[in-house]
C-alpha atoms as a PDB file:
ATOM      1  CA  UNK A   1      -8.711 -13.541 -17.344  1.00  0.00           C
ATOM      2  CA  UNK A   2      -7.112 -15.465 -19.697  1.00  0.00           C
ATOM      3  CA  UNK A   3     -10.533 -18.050 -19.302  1.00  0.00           C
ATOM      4  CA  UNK A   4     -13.070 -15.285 -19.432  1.00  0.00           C
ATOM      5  CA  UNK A   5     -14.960 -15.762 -22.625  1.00  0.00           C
ATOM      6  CA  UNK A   6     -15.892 -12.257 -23.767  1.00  0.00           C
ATOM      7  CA  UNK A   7     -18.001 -12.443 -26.325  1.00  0.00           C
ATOM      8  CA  UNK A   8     -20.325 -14.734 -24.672  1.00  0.00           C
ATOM      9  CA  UNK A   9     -20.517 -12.766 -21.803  1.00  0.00           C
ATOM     10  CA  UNK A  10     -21.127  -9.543 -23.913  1.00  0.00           C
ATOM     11  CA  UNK A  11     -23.888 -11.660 -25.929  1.00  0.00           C
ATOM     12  CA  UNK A  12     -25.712 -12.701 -22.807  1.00  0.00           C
ATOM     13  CA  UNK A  13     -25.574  -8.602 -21.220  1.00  0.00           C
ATOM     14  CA  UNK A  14     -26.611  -7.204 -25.166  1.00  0.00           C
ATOM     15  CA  UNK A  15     -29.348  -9.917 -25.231  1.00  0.00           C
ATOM     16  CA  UNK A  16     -30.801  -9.301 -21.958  1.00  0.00           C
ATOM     17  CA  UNK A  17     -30.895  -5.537 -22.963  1.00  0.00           C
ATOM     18  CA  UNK A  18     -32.311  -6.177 -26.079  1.00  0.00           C
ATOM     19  CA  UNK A  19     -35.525  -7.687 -24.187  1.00  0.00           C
ATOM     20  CA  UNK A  20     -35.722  -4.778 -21.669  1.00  0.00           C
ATOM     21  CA  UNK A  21     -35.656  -1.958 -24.263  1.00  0.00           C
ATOM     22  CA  UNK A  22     -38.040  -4.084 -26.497  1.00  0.00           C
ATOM     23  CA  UNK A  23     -40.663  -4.673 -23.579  1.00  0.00           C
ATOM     24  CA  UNK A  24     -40.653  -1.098 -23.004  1.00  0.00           C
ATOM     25  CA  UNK A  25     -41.125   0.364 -26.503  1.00  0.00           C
ATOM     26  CA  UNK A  26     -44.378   1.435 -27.457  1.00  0.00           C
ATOM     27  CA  UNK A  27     -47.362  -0.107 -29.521  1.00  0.00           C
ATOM     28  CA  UNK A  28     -47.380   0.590 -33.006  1.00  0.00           C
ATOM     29  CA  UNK A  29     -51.404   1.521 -33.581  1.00  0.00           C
ATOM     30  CA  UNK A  30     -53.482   4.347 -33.667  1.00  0.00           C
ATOM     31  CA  UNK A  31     -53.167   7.304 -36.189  1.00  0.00           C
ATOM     32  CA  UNK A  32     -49.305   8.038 -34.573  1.00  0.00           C
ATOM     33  CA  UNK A  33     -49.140   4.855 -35.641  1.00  0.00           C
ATOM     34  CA  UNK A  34     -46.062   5.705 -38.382  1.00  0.00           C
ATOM     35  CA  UNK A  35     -43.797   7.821 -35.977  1.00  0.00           C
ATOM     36  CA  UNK A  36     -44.632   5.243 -33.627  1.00  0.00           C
ATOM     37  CA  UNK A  37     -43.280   2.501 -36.283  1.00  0.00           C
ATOM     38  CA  UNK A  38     -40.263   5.124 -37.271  1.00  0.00           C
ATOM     39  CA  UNK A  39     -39.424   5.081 -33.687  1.00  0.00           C
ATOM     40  CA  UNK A  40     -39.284   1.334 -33.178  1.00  0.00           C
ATOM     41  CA  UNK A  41     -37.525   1.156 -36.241  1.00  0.00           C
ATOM     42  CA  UNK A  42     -34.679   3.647 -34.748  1.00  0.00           C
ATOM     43  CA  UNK A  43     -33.944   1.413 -32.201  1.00  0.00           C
ATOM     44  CA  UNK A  44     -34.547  -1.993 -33.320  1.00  0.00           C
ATOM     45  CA  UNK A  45     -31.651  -1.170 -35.662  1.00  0.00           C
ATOM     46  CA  UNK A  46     -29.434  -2.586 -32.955  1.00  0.00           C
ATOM     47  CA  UNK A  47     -26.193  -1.546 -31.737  1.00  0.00           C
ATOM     48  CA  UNK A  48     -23.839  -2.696 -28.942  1.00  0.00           C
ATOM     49  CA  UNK A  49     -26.441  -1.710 -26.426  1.00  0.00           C
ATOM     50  CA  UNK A  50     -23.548  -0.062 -24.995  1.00  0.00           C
ATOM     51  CA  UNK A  51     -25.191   2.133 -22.725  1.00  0.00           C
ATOM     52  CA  UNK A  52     -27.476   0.400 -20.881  1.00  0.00           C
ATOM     53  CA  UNK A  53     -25.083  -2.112 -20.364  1.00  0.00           C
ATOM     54  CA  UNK A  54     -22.731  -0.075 -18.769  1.00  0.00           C
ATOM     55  CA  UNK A  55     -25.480   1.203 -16.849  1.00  0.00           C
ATOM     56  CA  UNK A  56     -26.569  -2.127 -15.603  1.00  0.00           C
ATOM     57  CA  UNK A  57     -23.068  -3.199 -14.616  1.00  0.00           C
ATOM     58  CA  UNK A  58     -22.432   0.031 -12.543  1.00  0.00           C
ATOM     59  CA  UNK A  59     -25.217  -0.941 -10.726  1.00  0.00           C
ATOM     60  CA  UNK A  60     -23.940  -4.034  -9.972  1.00  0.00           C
ATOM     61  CA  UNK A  61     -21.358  -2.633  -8.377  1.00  0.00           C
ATOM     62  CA  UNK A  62     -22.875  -0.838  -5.602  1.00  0.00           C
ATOM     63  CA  UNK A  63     -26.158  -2.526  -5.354  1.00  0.00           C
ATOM     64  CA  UNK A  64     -25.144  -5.649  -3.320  1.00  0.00           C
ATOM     65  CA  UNK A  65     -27.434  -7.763  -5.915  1.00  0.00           C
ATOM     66  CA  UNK A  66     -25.384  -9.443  -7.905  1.00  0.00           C
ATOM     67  CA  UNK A  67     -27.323 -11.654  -9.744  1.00  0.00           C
ATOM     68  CA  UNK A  68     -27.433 -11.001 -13.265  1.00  0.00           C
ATOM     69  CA  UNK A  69     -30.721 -11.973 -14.594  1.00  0.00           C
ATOM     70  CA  UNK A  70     -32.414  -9.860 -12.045  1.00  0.00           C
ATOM     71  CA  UNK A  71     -33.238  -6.178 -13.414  1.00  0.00           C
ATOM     72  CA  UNK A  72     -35.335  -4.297 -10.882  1.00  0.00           C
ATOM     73  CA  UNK A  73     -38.112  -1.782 -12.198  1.00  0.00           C
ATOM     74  CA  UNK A  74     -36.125   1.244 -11.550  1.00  0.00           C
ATOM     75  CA  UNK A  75     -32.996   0.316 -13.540  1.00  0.00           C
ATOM     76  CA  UNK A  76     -34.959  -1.286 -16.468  1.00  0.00           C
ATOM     77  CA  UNK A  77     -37.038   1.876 -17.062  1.00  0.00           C
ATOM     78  CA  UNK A  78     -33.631   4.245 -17.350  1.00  0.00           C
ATOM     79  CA  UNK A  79     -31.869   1.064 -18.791  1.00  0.00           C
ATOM     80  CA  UNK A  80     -34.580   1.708 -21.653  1.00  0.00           C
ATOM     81  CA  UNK A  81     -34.945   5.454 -22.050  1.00  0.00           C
ATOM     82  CA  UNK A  82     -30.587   5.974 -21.946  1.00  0.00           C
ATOM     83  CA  UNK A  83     -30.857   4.102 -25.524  1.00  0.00           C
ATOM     84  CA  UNK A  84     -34.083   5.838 -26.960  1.00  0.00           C
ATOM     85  CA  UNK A  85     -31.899   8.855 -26.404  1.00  0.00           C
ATOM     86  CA  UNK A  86     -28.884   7.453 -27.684  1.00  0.00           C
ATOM     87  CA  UNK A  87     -31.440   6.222 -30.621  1.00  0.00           C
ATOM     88  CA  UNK A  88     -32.922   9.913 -30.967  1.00  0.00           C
ATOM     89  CA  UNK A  89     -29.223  11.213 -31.336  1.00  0.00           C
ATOM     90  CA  UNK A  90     -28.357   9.268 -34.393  1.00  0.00           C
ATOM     91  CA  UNK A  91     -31.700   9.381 -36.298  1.00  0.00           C
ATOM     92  CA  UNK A  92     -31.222  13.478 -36.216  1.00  0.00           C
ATOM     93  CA  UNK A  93     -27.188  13.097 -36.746  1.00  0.00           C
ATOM     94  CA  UNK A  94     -27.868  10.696 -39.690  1.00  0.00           C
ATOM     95  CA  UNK A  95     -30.591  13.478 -41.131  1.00  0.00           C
ATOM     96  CA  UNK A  96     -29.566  15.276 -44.315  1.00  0.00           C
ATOM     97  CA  UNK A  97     -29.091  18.978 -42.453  1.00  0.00           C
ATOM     98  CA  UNK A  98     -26.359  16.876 -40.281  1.00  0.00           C
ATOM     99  CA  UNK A  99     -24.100  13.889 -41.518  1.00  0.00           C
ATOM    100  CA  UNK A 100     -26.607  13.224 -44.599  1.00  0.00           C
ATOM    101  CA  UNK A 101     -26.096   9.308 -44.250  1.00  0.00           C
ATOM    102  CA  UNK A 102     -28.218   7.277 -45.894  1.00  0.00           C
ATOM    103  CA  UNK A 103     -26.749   3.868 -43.838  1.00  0.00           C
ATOM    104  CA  UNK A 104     -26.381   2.711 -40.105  1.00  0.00           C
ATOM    105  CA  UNK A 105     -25.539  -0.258 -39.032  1.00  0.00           C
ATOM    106  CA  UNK A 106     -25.930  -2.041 -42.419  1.00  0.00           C
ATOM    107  CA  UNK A 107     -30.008  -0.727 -42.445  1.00  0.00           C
ATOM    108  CA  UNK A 108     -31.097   2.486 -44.248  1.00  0.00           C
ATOM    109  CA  UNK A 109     -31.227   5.218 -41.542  1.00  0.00           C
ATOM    110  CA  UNK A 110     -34.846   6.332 -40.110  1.00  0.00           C
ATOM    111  CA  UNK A 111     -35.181   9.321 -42.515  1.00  0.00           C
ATOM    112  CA  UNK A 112     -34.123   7.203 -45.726  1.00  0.00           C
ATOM    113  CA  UNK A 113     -37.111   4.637 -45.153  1.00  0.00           C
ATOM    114  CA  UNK A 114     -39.802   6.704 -43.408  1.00  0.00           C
ATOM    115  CA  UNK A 115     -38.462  10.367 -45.100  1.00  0.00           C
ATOM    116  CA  UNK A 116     -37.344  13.688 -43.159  1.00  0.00           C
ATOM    117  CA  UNK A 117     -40.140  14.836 -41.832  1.00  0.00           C
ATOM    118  CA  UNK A 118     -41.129  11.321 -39.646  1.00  0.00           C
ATOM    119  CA  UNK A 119     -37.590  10.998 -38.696  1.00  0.00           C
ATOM    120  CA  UNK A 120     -37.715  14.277 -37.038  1.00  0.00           C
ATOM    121  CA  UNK A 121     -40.799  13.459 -35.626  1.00  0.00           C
ATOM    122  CA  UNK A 122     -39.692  10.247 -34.305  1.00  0.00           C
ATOM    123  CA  UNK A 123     -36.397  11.458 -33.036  1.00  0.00           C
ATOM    124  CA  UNK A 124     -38.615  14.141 -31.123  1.00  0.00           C
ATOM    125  CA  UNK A 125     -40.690  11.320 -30.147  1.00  0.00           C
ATOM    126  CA  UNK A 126     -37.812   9.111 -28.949  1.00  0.00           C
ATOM    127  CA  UNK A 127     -36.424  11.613 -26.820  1.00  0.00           C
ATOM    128  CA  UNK A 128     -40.004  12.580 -24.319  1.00  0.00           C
ATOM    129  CA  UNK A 129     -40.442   8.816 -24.672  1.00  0.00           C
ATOM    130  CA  UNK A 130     -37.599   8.602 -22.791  1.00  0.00           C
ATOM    131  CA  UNK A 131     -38.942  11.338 -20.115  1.00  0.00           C
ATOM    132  CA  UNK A 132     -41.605   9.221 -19.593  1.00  0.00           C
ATOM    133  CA  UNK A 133     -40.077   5.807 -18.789  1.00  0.00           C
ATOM    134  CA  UNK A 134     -37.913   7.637 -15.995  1.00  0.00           C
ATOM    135  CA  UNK A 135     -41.034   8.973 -14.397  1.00  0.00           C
ATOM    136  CA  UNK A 136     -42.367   5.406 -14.734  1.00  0.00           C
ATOM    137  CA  UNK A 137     -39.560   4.093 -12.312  1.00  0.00           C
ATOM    138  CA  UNK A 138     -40.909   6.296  -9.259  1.00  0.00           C
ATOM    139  CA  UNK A 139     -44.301   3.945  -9.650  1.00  0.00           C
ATOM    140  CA  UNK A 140     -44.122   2.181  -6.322  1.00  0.00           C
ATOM    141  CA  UNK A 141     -41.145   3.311  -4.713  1.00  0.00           C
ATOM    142  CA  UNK A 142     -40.765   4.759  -1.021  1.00  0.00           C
ATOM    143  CA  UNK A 143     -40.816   8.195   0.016  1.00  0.00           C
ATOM    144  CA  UNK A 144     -37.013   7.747   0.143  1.00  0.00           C
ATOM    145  CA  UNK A 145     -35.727   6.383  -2.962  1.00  0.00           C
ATOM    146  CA  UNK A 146     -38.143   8.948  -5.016  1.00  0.00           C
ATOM    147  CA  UNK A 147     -35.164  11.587  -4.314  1.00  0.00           C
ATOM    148  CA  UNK A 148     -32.632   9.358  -5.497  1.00  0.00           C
ATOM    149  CA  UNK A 149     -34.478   8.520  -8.985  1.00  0.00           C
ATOM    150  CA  UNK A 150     -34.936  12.439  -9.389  1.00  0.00           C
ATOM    151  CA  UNK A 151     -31.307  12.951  -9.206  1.00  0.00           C
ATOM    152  CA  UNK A 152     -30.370  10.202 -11.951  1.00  0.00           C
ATOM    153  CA  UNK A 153     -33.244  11.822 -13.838  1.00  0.00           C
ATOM    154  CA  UNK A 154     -31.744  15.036 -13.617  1.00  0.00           C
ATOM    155  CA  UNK A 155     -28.249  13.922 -14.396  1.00  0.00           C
ATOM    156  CA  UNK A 156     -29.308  11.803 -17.132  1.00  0.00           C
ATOM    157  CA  UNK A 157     -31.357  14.600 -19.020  1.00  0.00           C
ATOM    158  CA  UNK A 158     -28.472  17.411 -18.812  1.00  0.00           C
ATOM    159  CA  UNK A 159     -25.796  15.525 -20.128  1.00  0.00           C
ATOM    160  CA  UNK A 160     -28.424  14.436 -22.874  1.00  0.00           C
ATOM    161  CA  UNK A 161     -28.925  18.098 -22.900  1.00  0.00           C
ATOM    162  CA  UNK A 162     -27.261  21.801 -23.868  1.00  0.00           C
ATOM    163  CA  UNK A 163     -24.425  21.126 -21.055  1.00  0.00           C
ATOM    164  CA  UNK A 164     -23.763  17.431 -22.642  1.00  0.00           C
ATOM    165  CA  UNK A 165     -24.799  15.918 -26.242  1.00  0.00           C
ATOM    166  CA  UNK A 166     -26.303  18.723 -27.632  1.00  0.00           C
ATOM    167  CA  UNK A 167     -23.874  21.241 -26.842  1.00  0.00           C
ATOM    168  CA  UNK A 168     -21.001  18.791 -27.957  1.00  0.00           C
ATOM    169  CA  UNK A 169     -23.094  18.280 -31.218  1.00  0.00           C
ATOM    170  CA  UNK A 170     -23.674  22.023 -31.325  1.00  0.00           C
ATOM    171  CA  UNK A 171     -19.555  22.847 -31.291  1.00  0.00           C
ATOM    172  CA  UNK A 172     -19.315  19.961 -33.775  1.00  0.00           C
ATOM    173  CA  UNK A 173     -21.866  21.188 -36.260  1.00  0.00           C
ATOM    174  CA  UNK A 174     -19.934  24.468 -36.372  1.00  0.00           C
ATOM    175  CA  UNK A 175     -16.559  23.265 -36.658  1.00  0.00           C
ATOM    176  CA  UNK A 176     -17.270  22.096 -39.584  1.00  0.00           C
ATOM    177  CA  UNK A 177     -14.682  23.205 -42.312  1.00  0.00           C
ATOM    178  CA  UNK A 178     -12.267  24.237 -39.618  1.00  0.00           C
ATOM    179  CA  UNK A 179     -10.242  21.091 -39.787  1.00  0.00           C
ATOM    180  CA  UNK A 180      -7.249  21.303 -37.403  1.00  0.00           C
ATOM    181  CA  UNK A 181      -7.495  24.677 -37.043  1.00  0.00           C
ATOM    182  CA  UNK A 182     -10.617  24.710 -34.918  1.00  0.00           C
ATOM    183  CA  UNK A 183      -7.672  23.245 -32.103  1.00  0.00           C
ATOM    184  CA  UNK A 184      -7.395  21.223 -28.919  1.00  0.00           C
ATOM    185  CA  UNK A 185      -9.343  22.830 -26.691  1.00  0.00           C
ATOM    186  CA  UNK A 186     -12.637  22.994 -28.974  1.00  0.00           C
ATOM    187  CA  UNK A 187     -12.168  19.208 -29.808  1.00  0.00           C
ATOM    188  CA  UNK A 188     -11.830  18.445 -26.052  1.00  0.00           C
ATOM    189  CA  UNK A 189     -15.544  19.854 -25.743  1.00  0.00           C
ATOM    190  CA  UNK A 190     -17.002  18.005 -28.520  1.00  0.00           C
ATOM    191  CA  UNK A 191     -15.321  14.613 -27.664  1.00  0.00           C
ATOM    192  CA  UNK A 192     -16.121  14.790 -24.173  1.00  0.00           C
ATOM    193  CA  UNK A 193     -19.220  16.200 -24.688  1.00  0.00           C
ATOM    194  CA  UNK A 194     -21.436  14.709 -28.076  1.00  0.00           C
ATOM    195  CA  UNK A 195     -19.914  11.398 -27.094  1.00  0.00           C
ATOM    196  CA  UNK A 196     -18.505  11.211 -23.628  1.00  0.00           C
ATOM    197  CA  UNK A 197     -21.897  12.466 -21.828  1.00  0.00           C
ATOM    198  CA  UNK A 198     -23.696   9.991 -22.962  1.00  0.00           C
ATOM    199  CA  UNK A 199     -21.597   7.439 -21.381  1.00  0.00           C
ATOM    200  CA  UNK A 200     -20.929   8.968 -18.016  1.00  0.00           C
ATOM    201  CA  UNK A 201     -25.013   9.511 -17.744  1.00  0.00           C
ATOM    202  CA  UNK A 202     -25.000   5.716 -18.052  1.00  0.00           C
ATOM    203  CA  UNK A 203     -22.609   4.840 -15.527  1.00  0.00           C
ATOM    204  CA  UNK A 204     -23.631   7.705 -13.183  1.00  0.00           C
ATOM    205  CA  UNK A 205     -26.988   6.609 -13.185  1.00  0.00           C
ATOM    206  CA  UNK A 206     -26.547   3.054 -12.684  1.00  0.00           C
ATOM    207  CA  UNK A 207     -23.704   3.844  -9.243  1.00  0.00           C
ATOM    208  CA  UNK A 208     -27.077   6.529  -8.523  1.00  0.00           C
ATOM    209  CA  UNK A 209     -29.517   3.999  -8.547  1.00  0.00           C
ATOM    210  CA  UNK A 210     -27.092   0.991  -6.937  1.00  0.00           C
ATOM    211  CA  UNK A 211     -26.443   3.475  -3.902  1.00  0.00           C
ATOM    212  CA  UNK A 212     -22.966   4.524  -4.706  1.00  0.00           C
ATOM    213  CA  UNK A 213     -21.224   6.700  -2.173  1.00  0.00           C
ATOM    214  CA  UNK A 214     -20.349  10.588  -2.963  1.00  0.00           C
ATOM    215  CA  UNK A 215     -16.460   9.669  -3.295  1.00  0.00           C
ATOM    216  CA  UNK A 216     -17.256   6.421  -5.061  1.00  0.00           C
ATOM    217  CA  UNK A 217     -19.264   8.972  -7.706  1.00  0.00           C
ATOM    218  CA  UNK A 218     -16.620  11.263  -7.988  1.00  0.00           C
ATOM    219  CA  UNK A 219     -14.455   7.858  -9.360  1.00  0.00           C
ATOM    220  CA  UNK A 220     -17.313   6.512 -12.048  1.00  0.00           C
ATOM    221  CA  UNK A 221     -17.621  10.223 -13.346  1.00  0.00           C
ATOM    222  CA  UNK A 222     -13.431  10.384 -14.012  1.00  0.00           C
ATOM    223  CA  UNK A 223     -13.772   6.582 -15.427  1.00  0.00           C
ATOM    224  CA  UNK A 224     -16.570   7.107 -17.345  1.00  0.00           C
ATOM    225  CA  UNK A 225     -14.662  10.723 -18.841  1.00  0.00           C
ATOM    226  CA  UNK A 226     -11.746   8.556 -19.652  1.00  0.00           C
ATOM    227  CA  UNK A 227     -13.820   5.902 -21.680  1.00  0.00           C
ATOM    228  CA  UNK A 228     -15.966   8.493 -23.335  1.00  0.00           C
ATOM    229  CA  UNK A 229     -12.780  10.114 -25.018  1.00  0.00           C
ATOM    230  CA  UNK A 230     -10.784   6.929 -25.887  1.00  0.00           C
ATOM    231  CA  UNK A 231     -14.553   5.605 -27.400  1.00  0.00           C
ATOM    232  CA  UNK A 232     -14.751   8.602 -29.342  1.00  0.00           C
ATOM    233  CA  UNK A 233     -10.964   9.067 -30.496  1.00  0.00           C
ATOM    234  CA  UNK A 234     -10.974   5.207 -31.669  1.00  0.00           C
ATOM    235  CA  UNK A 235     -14.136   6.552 -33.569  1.00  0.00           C
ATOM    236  CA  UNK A 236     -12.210   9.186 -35.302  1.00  0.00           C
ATOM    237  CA  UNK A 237      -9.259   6.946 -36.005  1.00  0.00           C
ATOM    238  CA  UNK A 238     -11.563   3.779 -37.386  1.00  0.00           C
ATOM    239  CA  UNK A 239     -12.969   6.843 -39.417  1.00  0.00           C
ATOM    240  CA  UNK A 240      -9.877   6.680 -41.096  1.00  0.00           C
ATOM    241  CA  UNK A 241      -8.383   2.890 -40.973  1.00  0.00           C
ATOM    242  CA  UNK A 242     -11.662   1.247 -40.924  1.00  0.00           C
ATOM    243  CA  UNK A 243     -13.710  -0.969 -42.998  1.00  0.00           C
ATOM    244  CA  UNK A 244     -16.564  -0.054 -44.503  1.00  0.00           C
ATOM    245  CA  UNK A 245     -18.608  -3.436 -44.497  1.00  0.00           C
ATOM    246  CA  UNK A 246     -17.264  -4.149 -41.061  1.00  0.00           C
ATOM    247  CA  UNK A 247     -18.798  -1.229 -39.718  1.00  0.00           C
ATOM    248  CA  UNK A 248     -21.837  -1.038 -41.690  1.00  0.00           C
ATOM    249  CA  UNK A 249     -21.471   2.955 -42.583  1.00  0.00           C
ATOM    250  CA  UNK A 250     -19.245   4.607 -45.076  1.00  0.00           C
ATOM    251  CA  UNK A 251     -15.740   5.592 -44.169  1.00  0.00           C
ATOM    252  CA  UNK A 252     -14.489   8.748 -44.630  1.00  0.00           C
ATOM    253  CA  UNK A 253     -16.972  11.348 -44.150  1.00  0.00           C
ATOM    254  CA  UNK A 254     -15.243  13.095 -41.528  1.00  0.00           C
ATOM    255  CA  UNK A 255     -12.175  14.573 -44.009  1.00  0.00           C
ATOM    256  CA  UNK A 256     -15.390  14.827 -46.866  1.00  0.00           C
ATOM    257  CA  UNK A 257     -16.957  17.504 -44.285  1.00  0.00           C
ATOM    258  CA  UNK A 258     -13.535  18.564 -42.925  1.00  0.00           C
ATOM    259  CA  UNK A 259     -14.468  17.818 -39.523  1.00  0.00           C
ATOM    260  CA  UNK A 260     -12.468  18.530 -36.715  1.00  0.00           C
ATOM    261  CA  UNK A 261     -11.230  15.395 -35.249  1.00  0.00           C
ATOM    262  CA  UNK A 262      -8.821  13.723 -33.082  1.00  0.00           C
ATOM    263  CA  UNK A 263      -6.196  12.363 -36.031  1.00  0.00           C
ATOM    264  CA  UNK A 264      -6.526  15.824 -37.955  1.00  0.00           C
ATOM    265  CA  UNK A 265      -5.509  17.511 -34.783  1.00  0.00           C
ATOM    266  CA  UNK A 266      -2.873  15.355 -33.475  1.00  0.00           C
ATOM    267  CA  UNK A 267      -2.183  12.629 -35.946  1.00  0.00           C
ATOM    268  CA  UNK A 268      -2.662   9.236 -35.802  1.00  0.00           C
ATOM    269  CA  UNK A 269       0.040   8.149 -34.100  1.00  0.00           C
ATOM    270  CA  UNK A 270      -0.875  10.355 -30.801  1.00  0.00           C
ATOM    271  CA  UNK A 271      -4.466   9.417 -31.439  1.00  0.00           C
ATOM    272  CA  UNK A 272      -3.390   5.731 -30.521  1.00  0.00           C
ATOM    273  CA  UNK A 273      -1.035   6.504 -27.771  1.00  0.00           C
ATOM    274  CA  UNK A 274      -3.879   8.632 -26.230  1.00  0.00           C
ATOM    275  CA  UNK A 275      -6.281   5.993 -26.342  1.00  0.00           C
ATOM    276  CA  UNK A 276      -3.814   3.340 -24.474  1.00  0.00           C
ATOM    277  CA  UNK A 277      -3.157   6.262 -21.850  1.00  0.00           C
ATOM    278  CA  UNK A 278      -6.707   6.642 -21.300  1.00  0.00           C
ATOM    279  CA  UNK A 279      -7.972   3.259 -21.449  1.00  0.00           C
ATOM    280  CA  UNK A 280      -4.969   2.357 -18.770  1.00  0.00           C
ATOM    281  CA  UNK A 281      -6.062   4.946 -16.515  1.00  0.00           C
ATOM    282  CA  UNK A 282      -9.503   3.642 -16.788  1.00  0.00           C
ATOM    283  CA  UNK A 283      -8.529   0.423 -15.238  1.00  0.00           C
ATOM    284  CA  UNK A 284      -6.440   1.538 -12.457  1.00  0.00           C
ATOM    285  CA  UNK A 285      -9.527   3.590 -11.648  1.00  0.00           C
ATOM    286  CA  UNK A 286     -11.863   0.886 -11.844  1.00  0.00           C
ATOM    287  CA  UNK A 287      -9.846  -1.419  -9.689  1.00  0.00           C
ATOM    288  CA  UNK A 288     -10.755   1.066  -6.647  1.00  0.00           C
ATOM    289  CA  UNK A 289     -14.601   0.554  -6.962  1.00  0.00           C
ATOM    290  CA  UNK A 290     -15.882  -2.568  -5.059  1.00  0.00           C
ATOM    291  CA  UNK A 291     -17.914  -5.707  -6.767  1.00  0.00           C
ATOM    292  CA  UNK A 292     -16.672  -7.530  -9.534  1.00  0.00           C
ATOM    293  CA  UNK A 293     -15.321  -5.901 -12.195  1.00  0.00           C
ATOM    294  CA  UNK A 294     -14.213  -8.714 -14.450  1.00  0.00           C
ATOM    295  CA  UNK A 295     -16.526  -7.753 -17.262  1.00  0.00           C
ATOM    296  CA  UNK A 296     -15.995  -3.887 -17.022  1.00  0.00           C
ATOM    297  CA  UNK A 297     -12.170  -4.577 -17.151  1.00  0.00           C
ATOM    298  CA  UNK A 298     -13.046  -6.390 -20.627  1.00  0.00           C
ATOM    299  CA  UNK A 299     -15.311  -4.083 -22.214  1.00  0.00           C
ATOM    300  CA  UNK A 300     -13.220  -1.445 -21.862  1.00  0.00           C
ATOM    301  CA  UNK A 301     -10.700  -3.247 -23.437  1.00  0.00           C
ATOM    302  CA  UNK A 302     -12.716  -4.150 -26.433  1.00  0.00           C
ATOM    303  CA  UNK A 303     -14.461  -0.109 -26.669  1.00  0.00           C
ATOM    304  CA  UNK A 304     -11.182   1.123 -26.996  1.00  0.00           C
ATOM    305  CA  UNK A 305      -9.386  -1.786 -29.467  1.00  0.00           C
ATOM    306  CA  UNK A 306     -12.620  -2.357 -31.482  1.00  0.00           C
ATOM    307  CA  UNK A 307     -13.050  -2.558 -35.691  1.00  0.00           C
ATOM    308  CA  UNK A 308     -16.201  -1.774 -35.217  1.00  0.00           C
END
């Protein structure tokens, strides 16, 4: 791989999401105009477009269409609604009854420019906006695939749920103050959980949608667990090491709200053995699936290594 340019690649996957999500978001007019403007504004922010990447690249893999430039109506709808949830997640986690941040990504955060009670609103909003764009992928479909779409939106909107995000945001909210002695087990369930479910919904959904045996499933769910954790544990650690400008939020607010986290329960130095562990594991994993996997083999790399 020693040819593969990266970073173009990356820039041509993060650009092609960027068009799907903004073709999809809705018109700013009417008197909902301002939540509708708040809600824009929550995901034109930007990002990695992690998410729907990932889910567009399982996909791939299954699917048999392996041209690039082609999105088909099913997969840009979820492609879409996976980061107005993801987009939902932070304006709430940024709000001052949460983290209290007043940054992301460089930008104010939704409730600093539009105040506390649109940014609710608009988080609210983000999240049955995404409901809807999953029920707009059925539109057209056979009597056979509708099954298969129900399933990914099922999947999709429990680990967004109580037995995913939420509940991993839940445990984290209330560990708060414990530092290491809210223990392993506890920050397991929020890693793999506030983080981690996010992630596996995307690549579950897009080996769902490409037609991805049960056994070939079973392998993107233990892939995708694996990459959740290491995302979240470089998180924690970049927390700690990182640069503020580089990452475009402050540093440090996990030990200023004593949060439970991977380097205040294990240290550092295990935090970065576990992440090489689980990133390795990742790979051999991947390696069994069929298409190519050039690009996953990279971005996993780079999740798990990043500054950022």
């Amino acid at each position: 791989m020693s040819d593969y340019d990266f970073i173009e690649e990356m820039t041509k996957r993060r650009d092609r999401a960027e068009r799907i999500i903004e073709e999809c978001l809705p018109r700013e007019e009417g008197f909902a105009k301002t939540v509708i403007e708040a809600m824009n504004y929550s995901v034109r922010v930007g990002g990695k477009r992690l998410r729907p990447i990932l889910m567009q690249e399982c996909y791939r893999l299954f699917s048999g269409r392996g041209d690039e430039f082609v999105v088909e109506d099913e997969l840009r709808y979820y492609m879409a609604a996976i980061e107005c949830i993801h987009s939902y997640s932070l304006v709430h986690d940024d709000l001052p009854a949460m983290d209290n941040d007043m940054l992301r990504r460089g930008m104010p955060t939704t409730h600093a420019k539009y105040g506390e009670a649109i940014a609710i609103l608009a988080g609210d909003a983000l999240l049955n906006y995404a409901m809807e764009l999953t029920t707009r992928a059925v539109d057209g479909c056979a009597d056979d695939d509708i099954k298969r779409l129900a399933y990914a939106q099922r999947l999709l909107f429990d680990r967004a749920g109580i037995y995913g995000m939420i509940g991993g945001q839940t445990a984290d909210v209330e560990a708060e103050k414990s530092g290491a002695s809210g223990g392993g087990e506890l920050l397991s369930y929020i890693h793999r959980n506030k983080t981690g479910a996010l992630i596996m919904a995307a690549m579950m959904v897009g080996a769902i949608l490409g037609g991805a045996s049960e056994k070939q499933q079973d392998i993107v769910v233990s892939i995708a667990q694996n990459i959740g954790l290491a995302f979240q544990i470089r998180d924690d650690i970049l927390d700690v090491e990182g640069d503020e400008t580089t990452l475009g939020k402050p540093i440090g607010s996990d030990a200023k709200n004593e949060k439970l986290t991977y380097v205040v329960c294990y240290g550092m130095d295990r935090a970065k053995e576990d992440v090489k562990k689980l990133t390795d594991e990742a790979h051999e994993l991947l390696d069994e699936l069929p298409g190519n996997k050039t690009f996953l083999h990279a971005l996993f790399t780079e999740l798990t290594t990043r500054d950022k």
